[in-house]
PDB file of N, CA and C in Angstrom:
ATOM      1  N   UNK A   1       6.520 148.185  -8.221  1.00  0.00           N
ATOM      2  CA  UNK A   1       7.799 147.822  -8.809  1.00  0.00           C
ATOM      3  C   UNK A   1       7.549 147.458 -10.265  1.00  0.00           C
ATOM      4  N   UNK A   2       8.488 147.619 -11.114  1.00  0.00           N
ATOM      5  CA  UNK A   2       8.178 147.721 -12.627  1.00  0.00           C
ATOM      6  C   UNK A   2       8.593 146.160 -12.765  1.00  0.00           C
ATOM      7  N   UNK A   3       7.571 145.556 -13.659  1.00  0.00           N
ATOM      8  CA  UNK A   3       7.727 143.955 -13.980  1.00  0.00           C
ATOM      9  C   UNK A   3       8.824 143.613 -14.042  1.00  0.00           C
ATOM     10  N   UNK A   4       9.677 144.612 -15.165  1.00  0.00           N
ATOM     11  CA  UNK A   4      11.012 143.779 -15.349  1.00  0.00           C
ATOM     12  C   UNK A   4      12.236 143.230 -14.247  1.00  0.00           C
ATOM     13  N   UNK A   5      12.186 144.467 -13.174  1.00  0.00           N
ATOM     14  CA  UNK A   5      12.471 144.134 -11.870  1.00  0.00           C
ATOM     15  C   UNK A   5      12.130 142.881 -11.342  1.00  0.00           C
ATOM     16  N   UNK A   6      10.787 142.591 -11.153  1.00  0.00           N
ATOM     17  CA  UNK A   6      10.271 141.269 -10.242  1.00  0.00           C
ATOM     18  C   UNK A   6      10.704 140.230 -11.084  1.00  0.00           C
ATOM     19  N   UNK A   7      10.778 140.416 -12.534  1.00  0.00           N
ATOM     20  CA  UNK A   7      10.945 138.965 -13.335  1.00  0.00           C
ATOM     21  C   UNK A   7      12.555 138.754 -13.043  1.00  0.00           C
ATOM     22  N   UNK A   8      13.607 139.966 -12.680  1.00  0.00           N
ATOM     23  CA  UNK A   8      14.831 140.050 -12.785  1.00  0.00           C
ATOM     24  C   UNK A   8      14.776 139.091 -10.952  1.00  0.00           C
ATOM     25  N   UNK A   9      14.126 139.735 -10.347  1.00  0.00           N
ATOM     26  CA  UNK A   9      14.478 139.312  -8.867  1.00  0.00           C
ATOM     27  C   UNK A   9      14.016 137.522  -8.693  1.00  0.00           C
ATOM     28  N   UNK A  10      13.293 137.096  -9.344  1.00  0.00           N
ATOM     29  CA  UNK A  10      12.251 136.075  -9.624  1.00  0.00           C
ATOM     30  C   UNK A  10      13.249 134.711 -10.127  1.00  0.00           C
ATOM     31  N   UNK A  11      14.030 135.510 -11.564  1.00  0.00           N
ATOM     32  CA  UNK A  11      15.437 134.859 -12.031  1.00  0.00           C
ATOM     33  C   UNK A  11      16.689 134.594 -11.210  1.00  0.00           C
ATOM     34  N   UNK A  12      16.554 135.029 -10.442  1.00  0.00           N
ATOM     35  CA  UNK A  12      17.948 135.293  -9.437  1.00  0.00           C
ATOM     36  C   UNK A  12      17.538 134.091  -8.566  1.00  0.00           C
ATOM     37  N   UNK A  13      16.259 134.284  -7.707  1.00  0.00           N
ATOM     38  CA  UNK A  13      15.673 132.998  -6.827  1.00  0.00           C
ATOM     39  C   UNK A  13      15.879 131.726  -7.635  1.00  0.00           C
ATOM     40  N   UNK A  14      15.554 131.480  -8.743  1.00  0.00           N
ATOM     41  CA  UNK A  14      15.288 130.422  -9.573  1.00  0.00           C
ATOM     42  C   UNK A  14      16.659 129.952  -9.514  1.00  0.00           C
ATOM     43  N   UNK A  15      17.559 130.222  -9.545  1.00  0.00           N
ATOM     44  CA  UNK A  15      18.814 130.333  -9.951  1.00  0.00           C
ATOM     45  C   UNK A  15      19.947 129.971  -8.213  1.00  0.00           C
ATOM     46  N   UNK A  16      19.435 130.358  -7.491  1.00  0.00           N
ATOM     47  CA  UNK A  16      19.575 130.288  -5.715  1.00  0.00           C
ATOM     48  C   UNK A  16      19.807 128.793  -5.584  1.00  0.00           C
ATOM     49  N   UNK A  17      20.641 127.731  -4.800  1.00  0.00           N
ATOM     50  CA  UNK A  17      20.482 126.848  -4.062  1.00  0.00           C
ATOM     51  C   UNK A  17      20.391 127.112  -2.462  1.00  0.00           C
ATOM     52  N   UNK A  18      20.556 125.817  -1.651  1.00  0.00           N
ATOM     53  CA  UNK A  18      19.922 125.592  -0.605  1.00  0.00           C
ATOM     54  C   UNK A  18      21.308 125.979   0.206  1.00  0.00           C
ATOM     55  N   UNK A  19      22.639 126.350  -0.024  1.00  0.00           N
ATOM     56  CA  UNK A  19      23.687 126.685   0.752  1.00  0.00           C
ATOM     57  C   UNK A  19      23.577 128.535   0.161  1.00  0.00           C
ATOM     58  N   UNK A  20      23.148 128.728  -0.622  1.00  0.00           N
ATOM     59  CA  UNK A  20      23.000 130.371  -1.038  1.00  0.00           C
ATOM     60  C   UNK A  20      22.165 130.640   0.740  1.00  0.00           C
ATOM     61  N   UNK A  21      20.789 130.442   0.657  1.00  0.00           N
ATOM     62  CA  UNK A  21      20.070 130.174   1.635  1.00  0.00           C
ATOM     63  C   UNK A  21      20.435 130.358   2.894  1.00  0.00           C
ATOM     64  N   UNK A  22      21.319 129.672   3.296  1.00  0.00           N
ATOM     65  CA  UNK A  22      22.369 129.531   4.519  1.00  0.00           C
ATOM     66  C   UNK A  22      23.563 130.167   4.443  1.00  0.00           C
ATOM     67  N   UNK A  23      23.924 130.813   3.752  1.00  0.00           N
ATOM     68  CA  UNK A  23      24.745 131.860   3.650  1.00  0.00           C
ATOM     69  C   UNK A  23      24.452 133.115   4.123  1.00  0.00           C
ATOM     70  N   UNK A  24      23.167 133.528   3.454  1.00  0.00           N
ATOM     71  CA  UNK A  24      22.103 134.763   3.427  1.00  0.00           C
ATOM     72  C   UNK A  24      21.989 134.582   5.545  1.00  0.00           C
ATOM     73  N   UNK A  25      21.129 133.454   5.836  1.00  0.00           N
ATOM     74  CA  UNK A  25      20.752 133.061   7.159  1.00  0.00           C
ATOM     75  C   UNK A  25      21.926 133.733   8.103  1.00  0.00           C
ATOM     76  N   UNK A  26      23.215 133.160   7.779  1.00  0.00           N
ATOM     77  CA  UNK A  26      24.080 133.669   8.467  1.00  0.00           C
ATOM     78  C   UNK A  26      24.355 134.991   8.759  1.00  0.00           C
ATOM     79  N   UNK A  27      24.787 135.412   7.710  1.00  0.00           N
ATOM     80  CA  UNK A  27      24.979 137.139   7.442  1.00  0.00           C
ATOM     81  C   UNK A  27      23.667 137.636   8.345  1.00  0.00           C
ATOM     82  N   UNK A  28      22.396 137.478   8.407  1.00  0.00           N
ATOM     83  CA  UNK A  28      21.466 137.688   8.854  1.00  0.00           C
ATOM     84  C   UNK A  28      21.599 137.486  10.452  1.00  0.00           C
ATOM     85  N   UNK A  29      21.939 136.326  10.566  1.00  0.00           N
ATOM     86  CA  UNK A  29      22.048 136.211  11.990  1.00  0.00           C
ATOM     87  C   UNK A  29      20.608 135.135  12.184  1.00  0.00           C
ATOM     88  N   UNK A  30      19.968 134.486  10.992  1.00  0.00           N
ATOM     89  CA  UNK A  30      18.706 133.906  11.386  1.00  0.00           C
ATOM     90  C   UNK A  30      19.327 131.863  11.435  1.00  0.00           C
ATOM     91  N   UNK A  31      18.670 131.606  12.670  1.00  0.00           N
ATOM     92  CA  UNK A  31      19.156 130.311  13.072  1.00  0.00           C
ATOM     93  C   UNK A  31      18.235 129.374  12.020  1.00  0.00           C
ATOM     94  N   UNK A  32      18.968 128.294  11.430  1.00  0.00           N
ATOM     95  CA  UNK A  32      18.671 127.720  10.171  1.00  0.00           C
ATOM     96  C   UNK A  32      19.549 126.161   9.881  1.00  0.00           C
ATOM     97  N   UNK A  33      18.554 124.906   9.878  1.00  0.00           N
ATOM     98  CA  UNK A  33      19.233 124.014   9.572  1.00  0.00           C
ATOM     99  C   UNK A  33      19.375 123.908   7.702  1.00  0.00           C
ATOM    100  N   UNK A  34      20.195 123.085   7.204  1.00  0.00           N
ATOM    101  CA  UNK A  34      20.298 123.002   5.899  1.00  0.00           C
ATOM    102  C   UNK A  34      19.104 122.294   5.017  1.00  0.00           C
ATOM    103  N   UNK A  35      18.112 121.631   6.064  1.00  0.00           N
ATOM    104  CA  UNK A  35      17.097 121.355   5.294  1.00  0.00           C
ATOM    105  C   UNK A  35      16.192 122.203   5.332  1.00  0.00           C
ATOM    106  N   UNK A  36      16.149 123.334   6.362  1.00  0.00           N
ATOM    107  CA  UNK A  36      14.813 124.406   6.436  1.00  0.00           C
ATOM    108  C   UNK A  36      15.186 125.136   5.326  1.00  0.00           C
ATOM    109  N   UNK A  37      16.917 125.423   4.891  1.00  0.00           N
ATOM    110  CA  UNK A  37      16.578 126.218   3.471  1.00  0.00           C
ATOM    111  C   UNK A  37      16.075 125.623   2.723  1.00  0.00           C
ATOM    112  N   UNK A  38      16.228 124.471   2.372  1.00  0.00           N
ATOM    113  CA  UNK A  38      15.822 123.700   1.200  1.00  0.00           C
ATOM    114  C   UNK A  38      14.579 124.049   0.976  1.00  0.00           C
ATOM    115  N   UNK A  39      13.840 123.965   2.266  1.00  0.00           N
ATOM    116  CA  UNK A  39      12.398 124.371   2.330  1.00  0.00           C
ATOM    117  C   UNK A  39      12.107 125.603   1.821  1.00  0.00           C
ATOM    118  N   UNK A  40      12.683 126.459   2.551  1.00  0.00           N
ATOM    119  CA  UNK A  40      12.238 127.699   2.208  1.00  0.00           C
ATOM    120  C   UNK A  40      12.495 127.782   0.840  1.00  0.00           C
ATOM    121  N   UNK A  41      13.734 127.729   0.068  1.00  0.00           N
ATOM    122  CA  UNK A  41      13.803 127.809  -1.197  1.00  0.00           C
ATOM    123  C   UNK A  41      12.573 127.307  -2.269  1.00  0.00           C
ATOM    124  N   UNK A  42      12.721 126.099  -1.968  1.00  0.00           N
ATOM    125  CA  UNK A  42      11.571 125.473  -2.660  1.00  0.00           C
ATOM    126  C   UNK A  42      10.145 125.967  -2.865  1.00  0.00           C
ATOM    127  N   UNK A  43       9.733 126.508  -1.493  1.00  0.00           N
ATOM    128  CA  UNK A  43       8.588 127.431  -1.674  1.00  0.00           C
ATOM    129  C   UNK A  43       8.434 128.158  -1.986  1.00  0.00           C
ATOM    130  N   UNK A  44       9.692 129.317  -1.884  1.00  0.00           N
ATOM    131  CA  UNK A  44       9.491 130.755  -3.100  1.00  0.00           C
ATOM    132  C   UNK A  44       9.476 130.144  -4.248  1.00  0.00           C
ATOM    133  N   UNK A  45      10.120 129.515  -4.781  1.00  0.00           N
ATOM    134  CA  UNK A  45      10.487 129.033  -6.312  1.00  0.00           C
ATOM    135  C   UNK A  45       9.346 128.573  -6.365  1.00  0.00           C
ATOM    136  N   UNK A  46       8.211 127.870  -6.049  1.00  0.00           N
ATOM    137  CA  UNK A  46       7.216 127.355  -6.770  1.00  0.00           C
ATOM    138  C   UNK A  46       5.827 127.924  -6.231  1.00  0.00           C
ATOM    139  N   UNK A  47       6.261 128.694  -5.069  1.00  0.00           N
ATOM    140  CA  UNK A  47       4.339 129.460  -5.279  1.00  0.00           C
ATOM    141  C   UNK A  47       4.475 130.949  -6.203  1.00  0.00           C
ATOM    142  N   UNK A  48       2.994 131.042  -6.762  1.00  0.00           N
ATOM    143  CA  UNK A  48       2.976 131.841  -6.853  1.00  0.00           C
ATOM    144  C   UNK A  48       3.293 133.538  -6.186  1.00  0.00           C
ATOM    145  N   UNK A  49       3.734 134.357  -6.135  1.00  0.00           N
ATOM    146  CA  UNK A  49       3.621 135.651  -5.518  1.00  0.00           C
ATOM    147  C   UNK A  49       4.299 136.507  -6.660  1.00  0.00           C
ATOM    148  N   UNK A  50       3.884 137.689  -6.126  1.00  0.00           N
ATOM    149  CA  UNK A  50       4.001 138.877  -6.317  1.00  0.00           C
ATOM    150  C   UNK A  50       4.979 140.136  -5.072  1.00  0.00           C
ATOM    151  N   UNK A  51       5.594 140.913  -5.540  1.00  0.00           N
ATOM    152  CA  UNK A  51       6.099 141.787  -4.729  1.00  0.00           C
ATOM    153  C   UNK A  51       5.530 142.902  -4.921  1.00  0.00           C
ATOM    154  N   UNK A  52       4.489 143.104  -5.179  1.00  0.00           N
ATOM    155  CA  UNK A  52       3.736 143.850  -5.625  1.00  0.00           C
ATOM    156  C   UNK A  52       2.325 144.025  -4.540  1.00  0.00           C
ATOM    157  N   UNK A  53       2.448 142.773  -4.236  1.00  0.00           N
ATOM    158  CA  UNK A  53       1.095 142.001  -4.192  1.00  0.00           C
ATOM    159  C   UNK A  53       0.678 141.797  -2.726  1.00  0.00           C
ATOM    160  N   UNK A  54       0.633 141.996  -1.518  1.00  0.00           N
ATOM    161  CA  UNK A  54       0.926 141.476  -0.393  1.00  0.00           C
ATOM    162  C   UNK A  54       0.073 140.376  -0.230  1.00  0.00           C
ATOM    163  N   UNK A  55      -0.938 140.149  -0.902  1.00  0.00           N
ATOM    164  CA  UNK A  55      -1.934 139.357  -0.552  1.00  0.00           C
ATOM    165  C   UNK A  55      -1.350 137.444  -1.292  1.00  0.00           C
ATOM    166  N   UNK A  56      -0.446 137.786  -1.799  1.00  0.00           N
ATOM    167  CA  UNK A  56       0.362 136.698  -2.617  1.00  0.00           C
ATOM    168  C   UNK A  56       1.910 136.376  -1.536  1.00  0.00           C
ATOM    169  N   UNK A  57       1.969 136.864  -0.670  1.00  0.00           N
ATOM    170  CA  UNK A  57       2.899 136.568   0.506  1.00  0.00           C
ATOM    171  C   UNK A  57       2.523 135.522   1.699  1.00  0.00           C
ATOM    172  N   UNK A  58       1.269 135.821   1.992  1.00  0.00           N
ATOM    173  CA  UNK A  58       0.626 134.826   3.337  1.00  0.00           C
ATOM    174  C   UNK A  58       0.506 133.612   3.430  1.00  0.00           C
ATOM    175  N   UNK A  59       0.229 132.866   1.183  1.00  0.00           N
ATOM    176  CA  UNK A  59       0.602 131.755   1.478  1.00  0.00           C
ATOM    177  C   UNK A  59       1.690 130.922   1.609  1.00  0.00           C
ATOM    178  N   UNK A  60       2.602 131.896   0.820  1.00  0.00           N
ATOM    179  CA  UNK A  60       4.107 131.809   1.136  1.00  0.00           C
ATOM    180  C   UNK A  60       4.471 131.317   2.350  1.00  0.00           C
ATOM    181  N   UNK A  61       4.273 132.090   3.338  1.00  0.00           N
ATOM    182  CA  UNK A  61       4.761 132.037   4.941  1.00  0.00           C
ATOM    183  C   UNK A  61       4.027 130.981   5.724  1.00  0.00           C
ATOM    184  N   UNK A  62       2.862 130.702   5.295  1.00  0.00           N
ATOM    185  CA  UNK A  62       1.921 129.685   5.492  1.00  0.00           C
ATOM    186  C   UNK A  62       2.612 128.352   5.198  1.00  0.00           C
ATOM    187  N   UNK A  63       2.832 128.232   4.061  1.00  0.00           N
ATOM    188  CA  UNK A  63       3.820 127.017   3.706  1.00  0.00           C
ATOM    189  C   UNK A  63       5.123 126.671   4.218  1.00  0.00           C
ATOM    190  N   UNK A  64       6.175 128.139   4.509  1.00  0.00           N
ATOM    191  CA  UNK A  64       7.276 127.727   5.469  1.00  0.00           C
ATOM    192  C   UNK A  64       6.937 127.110   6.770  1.00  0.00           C
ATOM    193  N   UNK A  65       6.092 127.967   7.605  1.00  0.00           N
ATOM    194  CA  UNK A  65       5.963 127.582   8.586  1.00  0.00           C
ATOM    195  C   UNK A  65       5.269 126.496   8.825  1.00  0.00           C
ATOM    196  N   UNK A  66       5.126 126.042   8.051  1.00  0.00           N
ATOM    197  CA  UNK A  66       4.151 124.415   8.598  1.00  0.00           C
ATOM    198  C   UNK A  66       5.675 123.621   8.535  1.00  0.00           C
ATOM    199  N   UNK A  67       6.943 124.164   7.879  1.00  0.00           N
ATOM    200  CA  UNK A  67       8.085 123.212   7.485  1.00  0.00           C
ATOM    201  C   UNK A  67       9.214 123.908   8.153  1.00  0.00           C
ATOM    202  N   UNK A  68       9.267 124.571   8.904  1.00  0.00           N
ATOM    203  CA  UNK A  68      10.479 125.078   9.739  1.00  0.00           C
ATOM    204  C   UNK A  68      10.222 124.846  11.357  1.00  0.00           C
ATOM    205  N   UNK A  69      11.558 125.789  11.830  1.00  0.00           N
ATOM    206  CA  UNK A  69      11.127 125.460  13.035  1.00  0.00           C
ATOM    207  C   UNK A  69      10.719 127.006  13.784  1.00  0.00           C
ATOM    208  N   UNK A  70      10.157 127.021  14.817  1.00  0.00           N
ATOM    209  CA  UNK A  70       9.435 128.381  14.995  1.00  0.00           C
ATOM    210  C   UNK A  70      10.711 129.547  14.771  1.00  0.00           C
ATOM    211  N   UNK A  71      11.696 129.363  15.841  1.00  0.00           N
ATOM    212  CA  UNK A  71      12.771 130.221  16.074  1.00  0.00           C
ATOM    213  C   UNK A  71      13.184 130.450  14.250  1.00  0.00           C
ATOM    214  N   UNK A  72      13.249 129.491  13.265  1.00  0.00           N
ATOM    215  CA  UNK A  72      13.515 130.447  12.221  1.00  0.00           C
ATOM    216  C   UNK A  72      12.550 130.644  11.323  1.00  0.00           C
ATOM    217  N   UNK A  73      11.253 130.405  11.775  1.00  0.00           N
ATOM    218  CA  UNK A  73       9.984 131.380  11.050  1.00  0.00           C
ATOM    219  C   UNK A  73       9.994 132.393  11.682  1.00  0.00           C
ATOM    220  N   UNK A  74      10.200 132.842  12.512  1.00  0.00           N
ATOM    221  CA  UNK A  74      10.104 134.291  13.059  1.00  0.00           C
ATOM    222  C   UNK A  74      10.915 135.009  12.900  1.00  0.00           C
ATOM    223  N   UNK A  75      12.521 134.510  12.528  1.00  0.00           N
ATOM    224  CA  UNK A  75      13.228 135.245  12.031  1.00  0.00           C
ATOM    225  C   UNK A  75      13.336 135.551  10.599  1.00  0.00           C
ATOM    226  N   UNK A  76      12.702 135.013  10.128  1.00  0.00           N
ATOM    227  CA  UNK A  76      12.353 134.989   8.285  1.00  0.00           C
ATOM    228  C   UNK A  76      10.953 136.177   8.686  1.00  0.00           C
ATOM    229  N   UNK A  77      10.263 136.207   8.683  1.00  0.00           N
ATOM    230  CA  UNK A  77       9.166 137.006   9.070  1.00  0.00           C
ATOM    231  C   UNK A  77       9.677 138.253   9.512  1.00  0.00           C
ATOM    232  N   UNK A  78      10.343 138.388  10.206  1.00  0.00           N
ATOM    233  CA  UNK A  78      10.788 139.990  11.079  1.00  0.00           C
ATOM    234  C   UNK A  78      11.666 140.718   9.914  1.00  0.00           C
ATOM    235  N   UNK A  79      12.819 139.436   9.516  1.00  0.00           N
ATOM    236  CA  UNK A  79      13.498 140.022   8.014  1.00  0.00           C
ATOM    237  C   UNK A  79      12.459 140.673   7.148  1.00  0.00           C
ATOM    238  N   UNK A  80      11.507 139.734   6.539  1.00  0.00           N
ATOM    239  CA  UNK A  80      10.441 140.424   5.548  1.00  0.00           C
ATOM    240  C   UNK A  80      10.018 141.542   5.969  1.00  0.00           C
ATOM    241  N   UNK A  81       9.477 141.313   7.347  1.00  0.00           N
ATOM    242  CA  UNK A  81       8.798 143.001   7.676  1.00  0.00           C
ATOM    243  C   UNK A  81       9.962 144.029   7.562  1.00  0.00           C
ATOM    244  N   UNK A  82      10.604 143.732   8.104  1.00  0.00           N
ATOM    245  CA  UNK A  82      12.007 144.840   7.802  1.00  0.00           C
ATOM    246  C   UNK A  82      12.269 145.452   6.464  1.00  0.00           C
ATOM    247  N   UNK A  83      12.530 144.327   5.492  1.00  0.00           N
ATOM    248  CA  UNK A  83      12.776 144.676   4.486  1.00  0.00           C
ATOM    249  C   UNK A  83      11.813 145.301   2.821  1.00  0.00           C
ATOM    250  N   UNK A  84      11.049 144.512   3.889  1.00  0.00           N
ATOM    251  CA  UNK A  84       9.799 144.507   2.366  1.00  0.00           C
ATOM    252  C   UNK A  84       9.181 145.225   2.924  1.00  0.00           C
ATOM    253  N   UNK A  85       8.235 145.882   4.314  1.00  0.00           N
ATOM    254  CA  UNK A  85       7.105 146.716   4.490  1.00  0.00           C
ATOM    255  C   UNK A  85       7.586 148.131   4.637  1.00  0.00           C
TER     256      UNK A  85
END
């Protein structure tokens, strides 16, 4: 993916709150309290990754899941594989 893309997609997250989050969840169909977005948000916004990169994703998911609850780490996970692989 060409940089300007990821910095464009990167800006958009930055820019995301914790009811964006739960909006997305819904439409999705992924079960989600209002503090697991918070979580999740918080962790894209401040680790490093790449979409480029897969090896810059694991700690990503590493970090949700120590802070969610299983039923919506697995549905965040199945989304990614869906969408991103």
């Amino acid at each position: 993916m060409n940089a300007f893309k990821e910095q464009w997609i990167k800006y958009k997250i930055a820019e995301m709150r914790p009811e964006d989050i739960l909006q997305y969840a819904r439409v999705f169909g992924v079960p989600m309290m209002p503090e697991e977005a918070a979580v999740i948000l918080h962790v894209v916004q401040t680790h490093s990754w790449s979409i480029d990169d897969a090896s810059t994703h694991q700690p990503v998911f590493n970090a949700i899941q120590k802070n969610v609850s299983p039923e919506t780490f697995q549905a965040v996970k199945q989304l990614y594989h869906q969408y991103m692989t």
